[in-house]
Protein backbone atom coordinates (compact mmCIF):
# COMPACT_ATOMS: atom_id res chain seq x y z
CA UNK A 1 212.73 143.50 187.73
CA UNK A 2 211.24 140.18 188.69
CA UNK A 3 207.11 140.02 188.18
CA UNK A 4 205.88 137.95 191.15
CA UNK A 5 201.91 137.85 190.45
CA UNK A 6 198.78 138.85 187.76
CA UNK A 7 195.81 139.44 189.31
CA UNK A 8 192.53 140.33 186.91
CA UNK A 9 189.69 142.19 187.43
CA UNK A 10 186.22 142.55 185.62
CA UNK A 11 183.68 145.00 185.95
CA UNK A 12 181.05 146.87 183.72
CA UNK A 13 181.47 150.01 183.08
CA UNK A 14 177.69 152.25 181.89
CA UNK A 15 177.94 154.77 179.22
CA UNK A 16 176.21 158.05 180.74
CA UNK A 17 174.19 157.62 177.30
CA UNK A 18 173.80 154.85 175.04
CA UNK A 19 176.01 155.53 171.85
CA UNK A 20 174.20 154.20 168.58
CA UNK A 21 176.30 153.91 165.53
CA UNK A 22 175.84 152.78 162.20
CA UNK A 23 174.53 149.14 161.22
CA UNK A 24 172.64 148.94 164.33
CA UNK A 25 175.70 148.95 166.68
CA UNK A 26 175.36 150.70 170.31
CA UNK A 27 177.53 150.98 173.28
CA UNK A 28 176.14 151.13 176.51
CA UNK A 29 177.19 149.03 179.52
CA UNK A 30 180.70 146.67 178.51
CA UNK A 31 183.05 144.93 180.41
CA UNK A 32 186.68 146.21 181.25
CA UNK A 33 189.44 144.29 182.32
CA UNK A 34 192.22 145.44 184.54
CA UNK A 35 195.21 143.79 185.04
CA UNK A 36 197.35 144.54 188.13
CA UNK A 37 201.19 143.64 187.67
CA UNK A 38 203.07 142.87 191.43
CA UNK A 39 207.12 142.50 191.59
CA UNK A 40 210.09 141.13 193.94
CA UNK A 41 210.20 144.95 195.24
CA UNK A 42 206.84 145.60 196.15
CA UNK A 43 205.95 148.19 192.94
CA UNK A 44 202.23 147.06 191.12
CA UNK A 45 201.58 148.25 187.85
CA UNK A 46 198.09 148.21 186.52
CA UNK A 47 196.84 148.37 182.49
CA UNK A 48 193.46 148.15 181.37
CA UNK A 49 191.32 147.01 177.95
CA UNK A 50 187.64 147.32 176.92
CA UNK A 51 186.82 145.79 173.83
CA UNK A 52 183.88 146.72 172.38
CA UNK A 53 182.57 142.95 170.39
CA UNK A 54 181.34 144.82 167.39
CA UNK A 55 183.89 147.50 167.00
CA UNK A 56 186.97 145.48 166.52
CA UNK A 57 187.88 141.62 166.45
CA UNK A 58 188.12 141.53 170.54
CA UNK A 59 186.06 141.04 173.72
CA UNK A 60 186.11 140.39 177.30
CA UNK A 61 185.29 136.99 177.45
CA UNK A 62 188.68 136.62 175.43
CA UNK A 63 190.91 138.39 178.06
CA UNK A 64 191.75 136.37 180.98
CA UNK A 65 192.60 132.56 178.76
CA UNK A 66 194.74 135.23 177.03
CA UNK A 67 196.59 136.42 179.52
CA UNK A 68 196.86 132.64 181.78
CA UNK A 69 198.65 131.43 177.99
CA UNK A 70 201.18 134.19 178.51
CA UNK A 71 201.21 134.40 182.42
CA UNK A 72 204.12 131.52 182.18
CA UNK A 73 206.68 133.73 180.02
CA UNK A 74 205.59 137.13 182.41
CA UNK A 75 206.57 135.79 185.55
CA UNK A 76 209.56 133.40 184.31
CA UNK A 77 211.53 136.30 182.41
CA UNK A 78 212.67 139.55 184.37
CA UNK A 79 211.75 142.50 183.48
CA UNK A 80 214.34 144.91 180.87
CA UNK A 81 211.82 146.85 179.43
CA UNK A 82 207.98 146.58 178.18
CA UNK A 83 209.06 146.32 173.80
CA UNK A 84 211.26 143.68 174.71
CA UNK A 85 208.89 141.78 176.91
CA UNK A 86 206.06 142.25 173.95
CA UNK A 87 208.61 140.64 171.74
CA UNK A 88 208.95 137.28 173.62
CA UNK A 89 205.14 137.37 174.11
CA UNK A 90 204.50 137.84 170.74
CA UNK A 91 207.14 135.01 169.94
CA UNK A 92 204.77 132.62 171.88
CA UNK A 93 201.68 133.70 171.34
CA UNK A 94 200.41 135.35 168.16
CA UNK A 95 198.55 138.26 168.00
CA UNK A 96 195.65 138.85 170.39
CA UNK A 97 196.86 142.11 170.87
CA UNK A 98 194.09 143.76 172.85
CA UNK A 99 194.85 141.35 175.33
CA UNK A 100 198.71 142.21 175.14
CA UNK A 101 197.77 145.99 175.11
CA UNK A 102 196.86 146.47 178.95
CA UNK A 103 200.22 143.92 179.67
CA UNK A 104 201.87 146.20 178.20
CA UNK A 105 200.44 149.31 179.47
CA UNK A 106 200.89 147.78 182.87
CA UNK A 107 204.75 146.78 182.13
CA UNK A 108 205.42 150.62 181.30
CA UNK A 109 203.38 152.04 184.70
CA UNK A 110 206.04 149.80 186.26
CA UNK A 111 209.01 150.65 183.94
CA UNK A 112 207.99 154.52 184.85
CA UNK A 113 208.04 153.57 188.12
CA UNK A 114 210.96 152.32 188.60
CA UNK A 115 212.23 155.34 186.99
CA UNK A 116 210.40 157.74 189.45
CA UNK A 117 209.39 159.51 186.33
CA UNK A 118 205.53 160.50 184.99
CA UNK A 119 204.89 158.11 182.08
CA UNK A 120 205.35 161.00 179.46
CA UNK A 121 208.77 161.25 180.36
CA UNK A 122 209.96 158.23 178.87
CA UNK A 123 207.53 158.49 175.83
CA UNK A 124 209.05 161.68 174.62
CA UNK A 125 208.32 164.20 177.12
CA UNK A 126 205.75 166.04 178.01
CA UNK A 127 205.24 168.93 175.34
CA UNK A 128 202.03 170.84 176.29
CA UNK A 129 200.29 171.04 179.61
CA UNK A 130 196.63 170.26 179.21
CA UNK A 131 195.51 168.50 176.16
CA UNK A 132 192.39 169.24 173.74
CA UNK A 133 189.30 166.77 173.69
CA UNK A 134 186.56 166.07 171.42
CA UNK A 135 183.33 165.33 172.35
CA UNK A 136 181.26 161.98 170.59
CA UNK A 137 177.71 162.51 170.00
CA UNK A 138 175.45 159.49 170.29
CA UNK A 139 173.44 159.06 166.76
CA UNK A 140 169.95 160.06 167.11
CA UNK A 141 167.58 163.03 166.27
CA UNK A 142 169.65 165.81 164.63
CA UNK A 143 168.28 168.51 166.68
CA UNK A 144 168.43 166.43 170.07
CA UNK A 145 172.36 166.14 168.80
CA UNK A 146 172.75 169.51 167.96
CA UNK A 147 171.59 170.13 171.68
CA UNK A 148 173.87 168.22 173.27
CA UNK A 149 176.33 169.86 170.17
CA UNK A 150 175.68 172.96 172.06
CA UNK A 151 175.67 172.08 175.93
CA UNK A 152 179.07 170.43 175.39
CA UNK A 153 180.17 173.66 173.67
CA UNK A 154 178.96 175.82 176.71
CA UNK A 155 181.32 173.77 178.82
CA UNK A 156 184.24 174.29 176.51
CA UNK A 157 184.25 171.37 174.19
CA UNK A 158 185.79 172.97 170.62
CA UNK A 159 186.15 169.62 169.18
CA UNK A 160 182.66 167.54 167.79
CA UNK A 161 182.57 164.15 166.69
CA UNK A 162 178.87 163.38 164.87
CA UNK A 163 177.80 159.55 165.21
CA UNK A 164 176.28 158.80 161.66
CA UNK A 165 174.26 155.90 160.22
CA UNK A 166 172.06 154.69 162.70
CA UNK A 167 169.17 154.99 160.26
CA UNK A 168 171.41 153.81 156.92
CA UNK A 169 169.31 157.32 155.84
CA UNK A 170 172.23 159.76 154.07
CA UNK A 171 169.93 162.69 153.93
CA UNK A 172 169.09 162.62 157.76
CA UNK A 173 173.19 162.24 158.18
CA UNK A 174 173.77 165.51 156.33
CA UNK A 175 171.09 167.38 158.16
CA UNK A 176 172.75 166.08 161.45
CA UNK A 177 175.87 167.31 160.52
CA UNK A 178 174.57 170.58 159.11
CA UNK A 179 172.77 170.64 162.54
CA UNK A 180 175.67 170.32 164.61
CA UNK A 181 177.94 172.78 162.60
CA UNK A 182 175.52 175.63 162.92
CA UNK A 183 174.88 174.54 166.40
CA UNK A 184 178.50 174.79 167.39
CA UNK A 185 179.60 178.09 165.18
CA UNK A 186 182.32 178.65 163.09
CA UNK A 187 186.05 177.32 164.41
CA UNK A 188 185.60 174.27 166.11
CA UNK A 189 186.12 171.33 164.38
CA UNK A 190 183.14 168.58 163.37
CA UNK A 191 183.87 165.42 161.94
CA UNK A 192 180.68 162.31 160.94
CA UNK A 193 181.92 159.03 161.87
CA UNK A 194 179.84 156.18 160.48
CA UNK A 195 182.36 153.38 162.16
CA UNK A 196 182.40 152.07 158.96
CA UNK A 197 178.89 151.92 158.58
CA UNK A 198 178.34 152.99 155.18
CA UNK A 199 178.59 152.23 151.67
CA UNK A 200 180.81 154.04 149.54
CA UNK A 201 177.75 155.49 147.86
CA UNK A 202 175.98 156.34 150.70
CA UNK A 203 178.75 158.30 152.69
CA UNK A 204 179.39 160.10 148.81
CA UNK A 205 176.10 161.16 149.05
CA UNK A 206 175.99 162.67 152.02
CA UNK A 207 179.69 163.80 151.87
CA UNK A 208 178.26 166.21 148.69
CA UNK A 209 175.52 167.50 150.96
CA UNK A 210 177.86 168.83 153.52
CA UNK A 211 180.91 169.50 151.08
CA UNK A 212 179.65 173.18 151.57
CA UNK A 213 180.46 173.18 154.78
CA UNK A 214 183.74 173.17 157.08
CA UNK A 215 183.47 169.79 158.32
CA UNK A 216 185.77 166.26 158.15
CA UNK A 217 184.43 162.71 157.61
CA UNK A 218 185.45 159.24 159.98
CA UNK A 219 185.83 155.82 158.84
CA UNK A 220 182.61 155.66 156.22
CA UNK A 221 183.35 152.01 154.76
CA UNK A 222 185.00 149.28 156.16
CA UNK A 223 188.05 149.53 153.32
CA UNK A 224 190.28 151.83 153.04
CA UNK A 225 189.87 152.05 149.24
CA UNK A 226 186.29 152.46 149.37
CA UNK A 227 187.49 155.75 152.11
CA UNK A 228 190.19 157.11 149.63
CA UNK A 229 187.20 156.70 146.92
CA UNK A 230 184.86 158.65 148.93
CA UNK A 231 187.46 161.58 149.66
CA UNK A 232 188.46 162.12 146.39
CA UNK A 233 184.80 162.25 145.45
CA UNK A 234 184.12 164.77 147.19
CA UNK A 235 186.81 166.81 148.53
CA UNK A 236 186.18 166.81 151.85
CA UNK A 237 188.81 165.56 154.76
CA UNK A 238 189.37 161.83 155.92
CA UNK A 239 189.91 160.71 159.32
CA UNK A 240 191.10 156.73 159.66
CA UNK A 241 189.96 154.84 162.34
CA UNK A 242 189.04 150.91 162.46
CA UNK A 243 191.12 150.38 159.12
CA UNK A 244 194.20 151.84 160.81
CA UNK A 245 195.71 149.21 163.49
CA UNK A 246 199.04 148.90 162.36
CA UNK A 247 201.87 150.36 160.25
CA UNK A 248 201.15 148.64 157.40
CA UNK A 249 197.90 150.01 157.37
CA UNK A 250 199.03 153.32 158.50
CA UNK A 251 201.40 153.17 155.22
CA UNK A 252 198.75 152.04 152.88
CA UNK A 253 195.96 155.02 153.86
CA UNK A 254 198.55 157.38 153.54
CA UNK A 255 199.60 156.31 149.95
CA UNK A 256 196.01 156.23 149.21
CA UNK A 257 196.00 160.02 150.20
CA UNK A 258 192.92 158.67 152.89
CA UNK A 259 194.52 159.43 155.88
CA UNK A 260 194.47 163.46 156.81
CA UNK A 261 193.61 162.39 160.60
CA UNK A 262 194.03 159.01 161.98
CA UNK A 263 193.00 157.54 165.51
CA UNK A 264 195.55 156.11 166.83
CA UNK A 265 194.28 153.29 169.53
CA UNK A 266 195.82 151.32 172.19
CA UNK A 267 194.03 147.84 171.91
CA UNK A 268 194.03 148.12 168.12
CA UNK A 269 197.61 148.39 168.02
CA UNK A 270 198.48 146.12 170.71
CA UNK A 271 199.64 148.78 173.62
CA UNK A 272 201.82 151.39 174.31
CA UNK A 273 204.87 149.99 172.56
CA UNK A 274 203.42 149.55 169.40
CA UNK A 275 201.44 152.75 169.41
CA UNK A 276 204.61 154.53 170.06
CA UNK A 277 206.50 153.74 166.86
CA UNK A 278 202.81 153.99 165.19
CA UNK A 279 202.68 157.74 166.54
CA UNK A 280 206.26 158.44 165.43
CA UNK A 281 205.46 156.76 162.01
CA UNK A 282 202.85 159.50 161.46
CA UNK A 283 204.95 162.24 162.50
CA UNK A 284 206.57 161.44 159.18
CA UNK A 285 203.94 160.36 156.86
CA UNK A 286 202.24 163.60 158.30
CA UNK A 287 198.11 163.36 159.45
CA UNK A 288 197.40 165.14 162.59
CA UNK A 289 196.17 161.67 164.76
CA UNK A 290 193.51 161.19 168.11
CA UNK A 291 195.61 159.42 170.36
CA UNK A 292 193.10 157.29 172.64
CA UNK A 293 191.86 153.59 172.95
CA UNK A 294 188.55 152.43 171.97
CA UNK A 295 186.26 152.51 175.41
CA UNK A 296 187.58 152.32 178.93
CA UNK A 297 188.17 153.56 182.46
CA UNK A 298 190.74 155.78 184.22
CA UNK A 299 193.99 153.31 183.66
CA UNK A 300 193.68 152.86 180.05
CA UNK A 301 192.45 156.66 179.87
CA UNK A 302 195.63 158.13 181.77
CA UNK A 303 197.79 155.15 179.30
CA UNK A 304 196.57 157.07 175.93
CA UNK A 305 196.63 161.04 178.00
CA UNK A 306 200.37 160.17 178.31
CA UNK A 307 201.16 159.65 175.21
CA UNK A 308 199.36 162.26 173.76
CA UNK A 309 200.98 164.74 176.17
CA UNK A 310 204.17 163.15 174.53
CA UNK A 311 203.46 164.04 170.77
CA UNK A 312 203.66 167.58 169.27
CA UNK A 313 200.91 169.66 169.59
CA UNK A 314 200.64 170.78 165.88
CA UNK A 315 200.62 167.24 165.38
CA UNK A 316 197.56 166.01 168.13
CA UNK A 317 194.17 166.51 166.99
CA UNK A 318 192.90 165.74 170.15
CA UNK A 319 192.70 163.04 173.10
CA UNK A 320 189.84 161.76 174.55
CA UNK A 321 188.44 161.37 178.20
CA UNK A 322 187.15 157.66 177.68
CA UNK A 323 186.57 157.42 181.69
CA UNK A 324 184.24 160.64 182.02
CA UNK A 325 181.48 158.80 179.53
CA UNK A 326 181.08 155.93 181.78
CA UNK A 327 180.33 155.27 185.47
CA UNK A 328 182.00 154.19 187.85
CA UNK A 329 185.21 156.18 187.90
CA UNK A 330 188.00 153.41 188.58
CA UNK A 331 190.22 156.27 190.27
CA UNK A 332 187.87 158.58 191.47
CA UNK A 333 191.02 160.88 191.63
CA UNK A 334 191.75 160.99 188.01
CA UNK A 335 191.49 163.63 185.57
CA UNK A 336 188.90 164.91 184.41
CA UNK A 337 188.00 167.53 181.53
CA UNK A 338 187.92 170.88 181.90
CA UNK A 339 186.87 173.70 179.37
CA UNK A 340 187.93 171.06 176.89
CA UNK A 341 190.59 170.24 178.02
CA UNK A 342 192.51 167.59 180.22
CA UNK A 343 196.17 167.41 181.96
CA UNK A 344 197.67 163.55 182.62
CA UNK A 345 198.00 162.19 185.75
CA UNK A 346 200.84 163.50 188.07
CA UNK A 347 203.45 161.37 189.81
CA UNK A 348 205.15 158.22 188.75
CA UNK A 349 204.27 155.47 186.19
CA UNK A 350 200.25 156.37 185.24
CA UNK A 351 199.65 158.21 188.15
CA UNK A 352 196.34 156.16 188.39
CA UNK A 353 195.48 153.27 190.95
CA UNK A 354 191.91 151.63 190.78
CA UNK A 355 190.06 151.97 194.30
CA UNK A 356 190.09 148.63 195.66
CA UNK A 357 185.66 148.93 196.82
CA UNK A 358 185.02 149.78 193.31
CA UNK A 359 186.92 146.73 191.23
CA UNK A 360 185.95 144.12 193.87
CA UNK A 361 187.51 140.85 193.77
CA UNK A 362 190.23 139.91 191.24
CA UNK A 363 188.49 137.64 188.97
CA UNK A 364 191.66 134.86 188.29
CA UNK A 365 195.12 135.17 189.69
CA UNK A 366 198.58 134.39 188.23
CA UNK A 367 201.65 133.24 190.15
């Protein structure tokens, strides 16, 4: 398959709500890049990424002199499949995977295309129909969360993640989570993330307040020692998230017994490819594991649905609906959540395609 043209695209994308995290970190409007893939026989694949600065080593400004330093190799070498273009990319440029991650996303839409087949299909087939979801509360007042704990319950959210940190206070953490687990009943599951916000004495601290109660930490320091340290302190479960972005790290969390859930994210890892053998990696080492990216629209939203739809159900803790906590919708036609739950896209490749009035302009073009 012969790749004729790259055309970018930038626009902002407004969280419904601002999200406030630990250390003074917030998410509110960012920029999200699309790239749109064209070929000799008229199919376009599209992938997306939306770094968040703060959040990760990544961001939008980075994107597009990215992609022009790999735009020679795209368009010289046909197309065999999407792991062995991300080889020769790698090969000449290092790294700078969140840049590689929509590529790559974009070579499989195509790939799936050309196979007249739903993405899920070639990622291991689709095992469930609709797909669970959790719900991320914004850190503020812990009764103003446990409100919004309980509206998103009343429309079928059963999955609660609790934003932590914002005030570097671990007493007012463990009353928000207390909050939010009485809020929300027995059953569902609640998890804190601090986004590795806190210090290993801090997130103890709070940890012990809660340890009472059926809930799961996320991320609390920015090492995975200082995580496996606050686990065994104090019993309670311990989701991976910003330490975890590849299989080394994977390996490492899980021999640290720190790893009982794991987010598993598409720019972090460098696309779908890598993800892939990351989720198949944790089938064996054995943590149930979030398959999502870290902020986006509908393309890389439908990228991360369809691979979740591909992993065993016992095994997905849940997806997430990136695209429904920002505005505009991309693909106004996408899915969206319902009671909880969400289905990926139907038809060939991602079954997404950004409405040409809402991206505007492409911002550079490849050819």
């Amino acid at each position: 398959m012969k790749l004729t043209k790259l055309s970018l695209y930038q626009l902002p994308l407004t969280s419904h709500e601002t999200y406030y995290m630990a250390e003074g970190k917030a998410c509110d409007a960012v920029i999200t890049t699309l790239i749109r893939i064209d070929t000799a026989c008229g199919r376009s694949g599209w992938g997306e990424v939306c770094p968040i600065p703060h959040y990760l080593p990544a961001y939008a400004g980075g994107v597009a002199p990215a992609v022009e330093e790999m735009a020679p190799i795209l368009l010289s070498t046909p197309l065999s499949g999407p792991e062995a273009m991300m080889d020769r990319l790698e090969a000449h440029l290092q790294d700078h995977r969140y840049a590689k991650s929509m590529i790559d996303i974009a070579l499989w839409d195509l790939t799936a295309q050309a196979a007249d087949m739903p993405l899920h299909a070639l990622l291991g087939g689709r095992r469930q129909e609709t797909l669970p979801l959790y719900h991320s509360i914004t850190c503020i007042a812990p009764d103003e969360m446990a409100r919004i704990a309980r509206d998103a319950y009343a429309r079928g959210m059963r999955q609660f993640q609790v934003k932590l940190g914002a005030d570097a206070d671990w007493a007012m953490d463990a009353e928000r989570l207390i909050k939010v687990r009485e809020a929300v009943g027995d059953g569902p599951i609640v998890y804190g993330d601090w986004n590795c916000g806190a210090t290993r004495l801090q997130a103890t601290r709070t940890a012990r307040a809660v340890a009472h109660l059926d809930v799961m930490i996320e991320q609390p320091c920015a090492t995975i020692e200082d995580c496996a340290a606050v686990r065994a302190s104090t019993g309670l479960a311990m989701k991976q998230d910003e330490t975890a972005h590849d299989i080394p790290s994977l390996i490492k969390a899980h021999q640290m017994d720190a790893m009982d859930a794991v987010a598993l994210k598409l720019s972090k890892f460098g696309g779908l490819s890598a993800l892939r053998r990351a989720r198949d990696l944790c089938l064996h080492l054995g943590p149930q594991m979030c398959v999502e990216c870290t902020w986006g629209g509908d393309v890389v939203t439908a990228a991360g649905l369809h691979l979740a739809a591909a992993t065993p159900p016992a095994r997905l803790l849940n997806a997430c609906d990136l695209s429904g906590y920002v505005y505009p919708r991309i693909d106004p036609n996408a899915p969206s959540r319902e009671n909880g739950r969400i289905a990926p896209p139907e038809g060939p490749g991602l079954g997404v395609t950004p409405e040409p009035d809402i991206i505007g302009e492409p911002i550079a073009v490849f050819d």
